[in-house]
Protein backbone atom coordinates (compact mmCIF):
# COMPACT_ATOMS: atom_id res chain seq x y z
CA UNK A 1 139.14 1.01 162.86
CA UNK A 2 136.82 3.73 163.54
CA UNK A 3 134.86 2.07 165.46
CA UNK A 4 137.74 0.61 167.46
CA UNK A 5 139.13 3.84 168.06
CA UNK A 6 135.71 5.45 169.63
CA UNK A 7 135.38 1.88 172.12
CA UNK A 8 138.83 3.09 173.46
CA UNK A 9 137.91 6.92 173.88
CA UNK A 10 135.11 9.16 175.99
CA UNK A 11 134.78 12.88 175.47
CA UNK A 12 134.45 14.54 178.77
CA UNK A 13 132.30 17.14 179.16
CA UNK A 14 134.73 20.34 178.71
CA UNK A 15 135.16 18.31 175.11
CA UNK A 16 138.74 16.98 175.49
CA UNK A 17 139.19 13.15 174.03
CA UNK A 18 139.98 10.86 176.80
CA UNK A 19 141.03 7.62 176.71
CA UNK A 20 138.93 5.53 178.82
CA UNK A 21 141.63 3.23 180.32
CA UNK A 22 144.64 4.57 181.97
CA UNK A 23 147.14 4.20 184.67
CA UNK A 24 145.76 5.84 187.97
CA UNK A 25 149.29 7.04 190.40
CA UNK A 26 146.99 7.88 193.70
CA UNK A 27 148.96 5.32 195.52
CA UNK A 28 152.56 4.97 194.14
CA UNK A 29 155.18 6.72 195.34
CA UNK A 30 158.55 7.77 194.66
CA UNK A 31 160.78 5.29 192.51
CA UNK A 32 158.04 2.73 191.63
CA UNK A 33 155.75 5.46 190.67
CA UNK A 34 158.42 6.26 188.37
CA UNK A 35 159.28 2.59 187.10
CA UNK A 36 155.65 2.02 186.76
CA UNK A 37 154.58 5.12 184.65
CA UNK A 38 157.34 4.35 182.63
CA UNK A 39 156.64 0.43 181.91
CA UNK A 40 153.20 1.14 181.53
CA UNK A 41 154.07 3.58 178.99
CA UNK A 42 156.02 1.24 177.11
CA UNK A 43 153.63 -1.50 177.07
CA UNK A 44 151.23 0.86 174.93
CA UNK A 45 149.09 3.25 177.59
CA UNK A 46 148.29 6.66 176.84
CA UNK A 47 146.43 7.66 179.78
CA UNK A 48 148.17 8.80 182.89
CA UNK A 49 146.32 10.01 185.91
CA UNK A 50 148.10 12.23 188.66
CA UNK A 51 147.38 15.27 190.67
CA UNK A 52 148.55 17.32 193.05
CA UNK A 53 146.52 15.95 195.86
CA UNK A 54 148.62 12.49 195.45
CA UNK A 55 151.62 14.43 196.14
CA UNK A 56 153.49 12.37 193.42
CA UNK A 57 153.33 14.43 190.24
CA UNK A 58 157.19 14.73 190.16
CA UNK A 59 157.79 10.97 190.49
CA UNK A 60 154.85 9.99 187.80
CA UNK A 61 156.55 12.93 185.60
CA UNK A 62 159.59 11.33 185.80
CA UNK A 63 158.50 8.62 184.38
CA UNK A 64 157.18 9.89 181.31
CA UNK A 65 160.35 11.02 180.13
CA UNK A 66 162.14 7.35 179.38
CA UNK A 67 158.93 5.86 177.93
CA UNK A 68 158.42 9.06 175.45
CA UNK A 69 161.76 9.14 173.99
CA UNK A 70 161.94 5.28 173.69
CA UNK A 71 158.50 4.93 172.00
CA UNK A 72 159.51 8.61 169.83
CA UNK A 73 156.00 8.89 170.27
CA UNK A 74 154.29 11.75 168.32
CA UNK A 75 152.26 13.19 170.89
CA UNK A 76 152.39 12.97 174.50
CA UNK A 77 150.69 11.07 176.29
CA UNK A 78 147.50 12.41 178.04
CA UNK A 79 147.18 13.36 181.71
CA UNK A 80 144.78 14.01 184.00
CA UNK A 81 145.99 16.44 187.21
């Protein structure tokens, strides 16, 4: 399992643990960014990527919210901004 685990992860250079597949938002926008994040979520990705500069932080964070409390996940998931 291990070994699974480190296929599915890169450490970035500052040393966080990244997973090496995730959503990318640069593109969606307001309610589908939101559905999206969300199903995406749900269907098991932990990986979100958003910033600023996509000028859709609010409708990708708004997404979050549904998935996490449906999954009760135990940590949250990780972005990128």
């Amino acid at each position: 399992m291990a070994e699974e685990l480190s296929e599915r992860l890169a450490v970035h250079a500052a040393g966080a643990v990244i997973p090496k597949i995730g959503l990318g938002t640069w593109e969606l926008r307001g309610e589908p960014c939101s559905e999206i994040v969300s199903a995406t979520l749900r269907k098991g990705y932990v990986h979100i990527d958003t910033a600023q500069g996509y000028a859709n932080e609010g409708f990708a964070g708004a997404g979050l919210t549904p998935a996490y409390s449906e999954r009760r996940m135990g940590e949250a998931p990780f972005r990128t901004m």
